[in-house]
Protein backbone atom coordinates (compact mmCIF):
# COMPACT_ATOMS: atom_id res chain seq x y z
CA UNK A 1 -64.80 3.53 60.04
CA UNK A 2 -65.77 0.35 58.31
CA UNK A 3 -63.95 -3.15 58.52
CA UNK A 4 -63.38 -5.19 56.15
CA UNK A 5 -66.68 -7.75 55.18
CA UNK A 6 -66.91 -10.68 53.71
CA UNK A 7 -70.08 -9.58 52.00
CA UNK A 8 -70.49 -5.72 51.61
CA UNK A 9 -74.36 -4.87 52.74
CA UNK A 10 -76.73 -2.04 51.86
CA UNK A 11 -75.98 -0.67 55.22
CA UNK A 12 -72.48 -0.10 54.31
CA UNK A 13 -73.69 1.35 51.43
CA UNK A 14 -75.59 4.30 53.57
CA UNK A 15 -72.98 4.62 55.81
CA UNK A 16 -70.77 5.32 52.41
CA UNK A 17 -73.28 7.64 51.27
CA UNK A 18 -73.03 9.46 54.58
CA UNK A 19 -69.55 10.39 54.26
CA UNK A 20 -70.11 11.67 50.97
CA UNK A 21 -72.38 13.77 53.05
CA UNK A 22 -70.18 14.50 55.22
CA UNK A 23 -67.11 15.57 53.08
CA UNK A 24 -65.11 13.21 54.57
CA UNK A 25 -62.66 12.50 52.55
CA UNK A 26 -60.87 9.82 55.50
CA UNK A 27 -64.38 8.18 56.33
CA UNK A 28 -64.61 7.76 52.25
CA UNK A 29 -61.14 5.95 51.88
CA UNK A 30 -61.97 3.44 54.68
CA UNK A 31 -64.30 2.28 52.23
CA UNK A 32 -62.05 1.88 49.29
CA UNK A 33 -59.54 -1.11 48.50
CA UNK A 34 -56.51 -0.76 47.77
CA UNK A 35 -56.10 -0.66 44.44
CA UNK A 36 -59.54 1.01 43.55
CA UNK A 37 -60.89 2.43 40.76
CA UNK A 38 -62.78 5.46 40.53
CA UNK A 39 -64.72 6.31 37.15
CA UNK A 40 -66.40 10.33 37.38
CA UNK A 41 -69.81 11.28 35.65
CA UNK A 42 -67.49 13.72 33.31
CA UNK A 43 -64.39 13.71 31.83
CA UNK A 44 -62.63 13.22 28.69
CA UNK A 45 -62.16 9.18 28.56
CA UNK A 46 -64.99 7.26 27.66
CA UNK A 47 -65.48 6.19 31.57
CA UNK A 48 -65.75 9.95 32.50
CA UNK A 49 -62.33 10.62 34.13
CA UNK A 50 -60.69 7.50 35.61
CA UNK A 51 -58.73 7.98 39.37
CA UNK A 52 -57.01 4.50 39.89
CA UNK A 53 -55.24 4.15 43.34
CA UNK A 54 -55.55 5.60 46.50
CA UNK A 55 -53.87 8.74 45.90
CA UNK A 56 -55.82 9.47 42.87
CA UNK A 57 -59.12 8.08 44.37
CA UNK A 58 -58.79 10.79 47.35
CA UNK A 59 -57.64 13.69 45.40
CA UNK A 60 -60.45 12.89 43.15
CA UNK A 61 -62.91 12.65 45.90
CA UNK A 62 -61.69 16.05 46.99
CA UNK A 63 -62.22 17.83 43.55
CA UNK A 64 -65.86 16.97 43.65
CA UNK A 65 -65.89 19.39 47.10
CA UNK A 66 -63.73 21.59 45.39
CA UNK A 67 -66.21 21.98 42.36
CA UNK A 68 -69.41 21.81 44.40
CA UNK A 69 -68.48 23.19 47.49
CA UNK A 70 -71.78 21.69 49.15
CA UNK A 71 -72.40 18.79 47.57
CA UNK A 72 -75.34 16.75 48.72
CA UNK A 73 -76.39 13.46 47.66
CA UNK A 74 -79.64 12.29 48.69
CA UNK A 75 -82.66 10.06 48.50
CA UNK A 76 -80.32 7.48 48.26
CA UNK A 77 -81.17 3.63 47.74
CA UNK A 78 -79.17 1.10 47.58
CA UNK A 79 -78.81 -2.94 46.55
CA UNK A 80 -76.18 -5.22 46.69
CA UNK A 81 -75.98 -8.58 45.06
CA UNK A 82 -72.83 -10.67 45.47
CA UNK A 83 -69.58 -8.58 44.66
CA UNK A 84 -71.38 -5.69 43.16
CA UNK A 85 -73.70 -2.87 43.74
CA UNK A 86 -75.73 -0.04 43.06
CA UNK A 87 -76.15 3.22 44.92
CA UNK A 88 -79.52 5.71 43.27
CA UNK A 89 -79.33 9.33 44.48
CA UNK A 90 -79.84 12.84 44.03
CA UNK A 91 -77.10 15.20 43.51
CA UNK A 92 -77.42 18.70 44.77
CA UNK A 93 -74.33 21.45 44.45
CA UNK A 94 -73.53 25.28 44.02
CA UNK A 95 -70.53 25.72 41.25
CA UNK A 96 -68.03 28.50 41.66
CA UNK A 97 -70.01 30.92 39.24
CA UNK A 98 -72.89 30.44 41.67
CA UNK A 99 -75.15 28.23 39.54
CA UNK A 100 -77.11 24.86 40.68
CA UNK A 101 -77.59 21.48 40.11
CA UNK A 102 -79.68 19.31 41.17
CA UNK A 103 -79.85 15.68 38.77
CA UNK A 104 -80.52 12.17 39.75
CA UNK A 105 -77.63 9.56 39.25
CA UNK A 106 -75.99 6.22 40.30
CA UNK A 107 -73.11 4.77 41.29
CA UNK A 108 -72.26 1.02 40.12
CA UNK A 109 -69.91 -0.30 42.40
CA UNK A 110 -67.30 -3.98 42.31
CA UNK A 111 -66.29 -5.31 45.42
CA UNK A 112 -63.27 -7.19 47.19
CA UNK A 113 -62.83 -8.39 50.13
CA UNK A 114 -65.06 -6.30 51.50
CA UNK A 115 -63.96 -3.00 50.26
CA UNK A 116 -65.07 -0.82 46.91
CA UNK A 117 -62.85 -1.66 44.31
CA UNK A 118 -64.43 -0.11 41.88
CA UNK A 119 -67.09 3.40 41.88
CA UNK A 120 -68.28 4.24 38.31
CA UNK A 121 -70.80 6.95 38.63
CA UNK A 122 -73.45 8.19 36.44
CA UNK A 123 -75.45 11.49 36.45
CA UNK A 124 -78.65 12.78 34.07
CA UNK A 125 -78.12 15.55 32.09
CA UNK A 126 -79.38 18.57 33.15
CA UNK A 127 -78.91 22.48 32.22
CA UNK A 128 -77.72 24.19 35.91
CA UNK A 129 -80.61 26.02 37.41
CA UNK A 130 -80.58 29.40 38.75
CA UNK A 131 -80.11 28.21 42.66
CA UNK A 132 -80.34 24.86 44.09
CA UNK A 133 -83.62 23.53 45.28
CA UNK A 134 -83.30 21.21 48.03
């Protein structure tokens, strides 16, 4: 699990990305400060659905498994630039009713001491397909 950085690096980036991967919801939250912030690609506030604080952050992690029970991001690229960030993917999942998505998306990320403070995610807009190509 990651330490604590003075300067967060694309590398911990990827190795965020492969937790996601991973459904690891323990890997994810070594990531996270404190007192972070995440924003979802959906919800009804005008940042999606906000999850501030660990608690929320993890059970709000866990409801994107619980929607898309295998959730894939990849072709993932990353940059990093002083205390924030930018992760590019692909999303891949299976809802409940069976149907697939597959969009691209991004997450913009603020950092502190080393840690994500902030993940606000974005995600195109896309119809669900019949299955999920991968």
């Amino acid at each position: 699990m990651p330490e604590s950085h003075a300067e967060v690096t694309t590398e911990f980036l990827q190795a965020f990305a492969d937790a996601w991967n991973a459904h690891d919801v323990d890997a994810l939250m070594a990531f996270m400060a404190e007192d972070c912030v995440f924003d979802t690609t959906v919800g009804p506030e005008v940042c999606g659905r906000r999850y501030a604080g660990r608690d929320a952050v993890r059970a709000g992690f866990a409801e994107v498994w619980e929607t898309f029970p295998d959730a894939h991001f990849g072709d993932a690229r990353h940059f990093v630039c002083g205390d924030r960030g930018v992760s590019e993917w692909t999303f891949t999942g299976t809802r409940a009713d069976g149907l697939g998505i597959e969009v691209r998306g991004c997450d913009l990320f603020t950092f502190r001491g080393g840690k994500i403070a902030l993940k606000d995610s974005y995600r195109k807009s896309r119809p669900p397909l019949g299955s999920v190509r991968r």
